[in-house]
C-alpha atoms as a PDB file:
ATOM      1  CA  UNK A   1      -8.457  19.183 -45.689  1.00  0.00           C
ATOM      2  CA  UNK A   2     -10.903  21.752 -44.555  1.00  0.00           C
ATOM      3  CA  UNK A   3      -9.344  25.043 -44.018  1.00  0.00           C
ATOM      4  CA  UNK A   4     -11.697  25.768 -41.650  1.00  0.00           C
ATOM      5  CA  UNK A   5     -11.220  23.079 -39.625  1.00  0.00           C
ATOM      6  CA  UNK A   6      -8.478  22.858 -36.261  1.00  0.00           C
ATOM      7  CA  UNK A   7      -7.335  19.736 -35.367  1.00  0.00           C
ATOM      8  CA  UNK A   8      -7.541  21.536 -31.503  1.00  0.00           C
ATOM      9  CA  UNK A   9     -10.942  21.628 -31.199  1.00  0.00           C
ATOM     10  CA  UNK A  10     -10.996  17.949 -31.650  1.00  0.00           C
ATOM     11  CA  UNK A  11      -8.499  17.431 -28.786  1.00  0.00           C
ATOM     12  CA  UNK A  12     -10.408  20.111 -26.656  1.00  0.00           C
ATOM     13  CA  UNK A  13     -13.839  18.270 -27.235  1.00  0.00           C
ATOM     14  CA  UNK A  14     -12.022  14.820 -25.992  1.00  0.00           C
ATOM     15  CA  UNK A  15     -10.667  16.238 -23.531  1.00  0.00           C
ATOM     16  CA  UNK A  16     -13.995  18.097 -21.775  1.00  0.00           C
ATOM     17  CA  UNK A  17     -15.507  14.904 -22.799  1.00  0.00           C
ATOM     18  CA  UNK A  18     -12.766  12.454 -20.335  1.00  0.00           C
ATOM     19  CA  UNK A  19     -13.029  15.370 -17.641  1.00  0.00           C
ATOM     20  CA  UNK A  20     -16.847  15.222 -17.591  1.00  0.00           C
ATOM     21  CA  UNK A  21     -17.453  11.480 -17.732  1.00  0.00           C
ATOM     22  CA  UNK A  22     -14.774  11.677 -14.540  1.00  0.00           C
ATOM     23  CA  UNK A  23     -16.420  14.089 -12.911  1.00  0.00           C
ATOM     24  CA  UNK A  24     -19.863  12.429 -13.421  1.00  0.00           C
ATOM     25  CA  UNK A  25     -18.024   8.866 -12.320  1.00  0.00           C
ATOM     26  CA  UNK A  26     -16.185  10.887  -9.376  1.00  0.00           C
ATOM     27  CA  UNK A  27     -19.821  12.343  -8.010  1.00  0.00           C
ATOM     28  CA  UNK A  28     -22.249   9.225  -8.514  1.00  0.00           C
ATOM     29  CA  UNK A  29     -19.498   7.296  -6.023  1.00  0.00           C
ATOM     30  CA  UNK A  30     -19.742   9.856  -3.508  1.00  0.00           C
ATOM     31  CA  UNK A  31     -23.647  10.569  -3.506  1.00  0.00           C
ATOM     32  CA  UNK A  32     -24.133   6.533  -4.468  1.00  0.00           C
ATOM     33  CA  UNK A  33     -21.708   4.670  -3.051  1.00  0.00           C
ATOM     34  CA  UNK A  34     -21.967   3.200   1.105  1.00  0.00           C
ATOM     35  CA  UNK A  35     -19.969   4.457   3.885  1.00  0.00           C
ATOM     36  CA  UNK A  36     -19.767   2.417   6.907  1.00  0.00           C
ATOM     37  CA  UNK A  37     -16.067   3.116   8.317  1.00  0.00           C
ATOM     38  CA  UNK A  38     -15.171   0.078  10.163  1.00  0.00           C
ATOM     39  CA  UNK A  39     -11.710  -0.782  12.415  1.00  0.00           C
ATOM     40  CA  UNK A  40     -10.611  -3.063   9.934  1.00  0.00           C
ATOM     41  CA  UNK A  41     -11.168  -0.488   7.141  1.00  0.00           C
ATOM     42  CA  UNK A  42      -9.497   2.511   9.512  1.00  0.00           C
ATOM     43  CA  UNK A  43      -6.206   0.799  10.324  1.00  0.00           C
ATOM     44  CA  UNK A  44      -2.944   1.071   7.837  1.00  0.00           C
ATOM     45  CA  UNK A  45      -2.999  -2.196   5.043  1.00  0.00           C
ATOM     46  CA  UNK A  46       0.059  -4.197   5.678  1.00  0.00           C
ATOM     47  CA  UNK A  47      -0.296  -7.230   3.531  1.00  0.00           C
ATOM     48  CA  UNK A  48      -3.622  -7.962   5.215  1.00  0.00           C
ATOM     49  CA  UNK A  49      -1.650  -8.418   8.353  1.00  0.00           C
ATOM     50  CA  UNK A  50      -3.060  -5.944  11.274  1.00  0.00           C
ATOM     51  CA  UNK A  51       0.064  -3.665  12.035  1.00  0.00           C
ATOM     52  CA  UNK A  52       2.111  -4.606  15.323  1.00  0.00           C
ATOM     53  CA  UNK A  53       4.335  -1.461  16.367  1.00  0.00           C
ATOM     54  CA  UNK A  54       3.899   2.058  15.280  1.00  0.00           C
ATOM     55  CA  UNK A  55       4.753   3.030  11.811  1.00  0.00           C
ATOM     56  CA  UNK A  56       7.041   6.112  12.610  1.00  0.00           C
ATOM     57  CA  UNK A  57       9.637   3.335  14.216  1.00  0.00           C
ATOM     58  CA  UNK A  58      13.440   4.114  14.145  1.00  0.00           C
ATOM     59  CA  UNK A  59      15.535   2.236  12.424  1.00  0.00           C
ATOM     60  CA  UNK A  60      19.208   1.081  13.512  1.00  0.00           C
ATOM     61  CA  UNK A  61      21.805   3.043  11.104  1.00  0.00           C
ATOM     62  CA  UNK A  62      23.499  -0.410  10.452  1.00  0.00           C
ATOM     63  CA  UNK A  63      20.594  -1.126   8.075  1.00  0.00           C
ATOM     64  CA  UNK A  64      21.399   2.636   6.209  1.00  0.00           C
ATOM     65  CA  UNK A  65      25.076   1.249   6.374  1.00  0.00           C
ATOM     66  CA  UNK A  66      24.057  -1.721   4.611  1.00  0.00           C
ATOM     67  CA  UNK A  67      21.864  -0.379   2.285  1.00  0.00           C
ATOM     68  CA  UNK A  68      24.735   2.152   1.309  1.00  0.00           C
ATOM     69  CA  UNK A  69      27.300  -0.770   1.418  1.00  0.00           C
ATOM     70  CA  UNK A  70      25.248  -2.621  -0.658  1.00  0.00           C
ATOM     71  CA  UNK A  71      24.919   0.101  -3.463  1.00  0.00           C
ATOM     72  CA  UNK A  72      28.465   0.789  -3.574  1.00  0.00           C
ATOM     73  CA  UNK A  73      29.374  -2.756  -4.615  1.00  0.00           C
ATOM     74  CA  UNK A  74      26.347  -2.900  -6.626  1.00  0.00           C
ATOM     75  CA  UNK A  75      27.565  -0.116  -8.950  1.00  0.00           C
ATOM     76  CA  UNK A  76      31.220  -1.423  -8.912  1.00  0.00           C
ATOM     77  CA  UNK A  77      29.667  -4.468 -10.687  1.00  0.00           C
ATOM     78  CA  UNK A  78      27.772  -2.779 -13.067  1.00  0.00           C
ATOM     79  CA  UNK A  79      31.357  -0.284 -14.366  1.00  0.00           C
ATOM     80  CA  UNK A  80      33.272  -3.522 -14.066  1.00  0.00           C
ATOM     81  CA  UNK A  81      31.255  -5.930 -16.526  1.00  0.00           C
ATOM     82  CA  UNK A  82      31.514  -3.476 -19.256  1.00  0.00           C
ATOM     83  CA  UNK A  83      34.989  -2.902 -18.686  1.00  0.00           C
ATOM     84  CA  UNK A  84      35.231  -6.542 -18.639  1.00  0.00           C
ATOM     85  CA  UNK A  85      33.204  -7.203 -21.939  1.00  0.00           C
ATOM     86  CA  UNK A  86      35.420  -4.214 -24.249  1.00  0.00           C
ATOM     87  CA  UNK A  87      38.977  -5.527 -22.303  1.00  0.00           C
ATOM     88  CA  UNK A  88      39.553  -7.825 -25.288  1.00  0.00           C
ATOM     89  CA  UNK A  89      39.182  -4.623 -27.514  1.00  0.00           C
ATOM     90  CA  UNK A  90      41.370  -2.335 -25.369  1.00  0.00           C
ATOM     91  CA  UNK A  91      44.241  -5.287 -25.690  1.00  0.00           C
ATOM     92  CA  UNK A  92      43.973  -4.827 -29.794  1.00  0.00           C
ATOM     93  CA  UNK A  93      45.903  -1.013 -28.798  1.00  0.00           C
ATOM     94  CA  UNK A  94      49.082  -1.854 -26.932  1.00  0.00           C
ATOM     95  CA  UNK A  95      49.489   1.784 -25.879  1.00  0.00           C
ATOM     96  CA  UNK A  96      45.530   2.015 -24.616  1.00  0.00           C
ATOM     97  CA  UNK A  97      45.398  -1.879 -22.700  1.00  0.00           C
ATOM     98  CA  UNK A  98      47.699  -0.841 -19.855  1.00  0.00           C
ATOM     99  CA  UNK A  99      46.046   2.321 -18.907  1.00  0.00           C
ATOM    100  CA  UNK A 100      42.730   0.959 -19.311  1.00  0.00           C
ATOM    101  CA  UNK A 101      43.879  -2.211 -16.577  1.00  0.00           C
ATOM    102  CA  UNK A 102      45.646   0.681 -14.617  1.00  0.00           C
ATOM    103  CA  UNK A 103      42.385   2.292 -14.845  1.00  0.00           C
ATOM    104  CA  UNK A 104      40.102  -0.162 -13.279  1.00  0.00           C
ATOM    105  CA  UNK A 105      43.229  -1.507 -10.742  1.00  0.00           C
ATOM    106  CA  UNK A 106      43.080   2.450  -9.095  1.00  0.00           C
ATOM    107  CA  UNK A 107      39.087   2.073  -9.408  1.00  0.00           C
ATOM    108  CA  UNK A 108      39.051  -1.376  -7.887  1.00  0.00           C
ATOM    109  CA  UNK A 109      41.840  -0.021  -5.003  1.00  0.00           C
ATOM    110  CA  UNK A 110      39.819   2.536  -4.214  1.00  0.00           C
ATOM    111  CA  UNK A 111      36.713   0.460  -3.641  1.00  0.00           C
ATOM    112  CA  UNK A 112      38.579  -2.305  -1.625  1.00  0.00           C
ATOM    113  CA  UNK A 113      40.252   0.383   0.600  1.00  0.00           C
ATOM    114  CA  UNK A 114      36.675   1.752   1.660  1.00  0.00           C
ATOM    115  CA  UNK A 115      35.802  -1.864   1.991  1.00  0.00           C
ATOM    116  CA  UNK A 116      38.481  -2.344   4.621  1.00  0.00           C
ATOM    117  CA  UNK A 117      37.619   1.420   5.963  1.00  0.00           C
ATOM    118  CA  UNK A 118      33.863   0.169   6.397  1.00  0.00           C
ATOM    119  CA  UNK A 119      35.019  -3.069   7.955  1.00  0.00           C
ATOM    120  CA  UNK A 120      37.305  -1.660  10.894  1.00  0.00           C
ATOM    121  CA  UNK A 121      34.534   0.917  11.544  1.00  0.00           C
ATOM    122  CA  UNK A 122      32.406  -1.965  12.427  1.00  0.00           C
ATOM    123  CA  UNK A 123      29.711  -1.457   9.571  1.00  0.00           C
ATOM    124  CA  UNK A 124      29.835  -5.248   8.740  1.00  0.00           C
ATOM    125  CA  UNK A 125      29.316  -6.168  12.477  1.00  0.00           C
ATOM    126  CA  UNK A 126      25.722  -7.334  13.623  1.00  0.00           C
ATOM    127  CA  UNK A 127      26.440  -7.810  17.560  1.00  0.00           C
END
């Protein structure tokens, strides 16, 4: 290799290059390209369907409850299964199986008393 030669200037030369051709691409579009704003072309794109309330809209907190509800049981699945899938191996060490099933029983307590929690407070309730 050329002792003279820096691999840098290649990547600086690319990279002028890219920023250039942008630029160029960037600027014909503007000076080239047609601009007639229309209603259709002014409104918010919903799925092509023409918006019917305004977009700043408040929400009820029972869908934040659910979303929230939903997540918690959603991540009690995903630290069960592997629990589930290395059980067999925690039963090989007689001394290590019963606090890893004492383990997931508190874990699994605590999740079904906030279940019970979030069900008297009327989170599960759609009235």
């Amino acid at each position: 290799m050329d002792p003279n030669y820096s691999p840098y200037v290649l990547v600086v030369t690319c990279a002028i290059l890219v920023l250039g051709l942008g630029a160029i691409i960037l600027l014909l579009n503007r000076i080239l390209g047609p601009r007639r704003m229309t209603r259709e072309k002014a409104i918010p794109y919903e799925s092509g369907v023409d918006p019917v309330s305004h977009p700043r809209q408040r929400f009820s907190v029972k869908f934040y409850m659910t979303a929230i509800l939903f997540l918690v049981f959603d991540l009690e699945v995903v630290f069960i299964f592997p629990w589930a899938r290395k059980y067999s191996d925690f039963l090989a060490d007689e001394a290590f199986a019963g606090v890893a099933l004492g383990g997931m029983l508190v874990f699994l307590t605590v999740l079904t008393l906030g279940l019970v929690y979030e069900w008297k407070r009327g989170a599960m309730n759609w009235e």
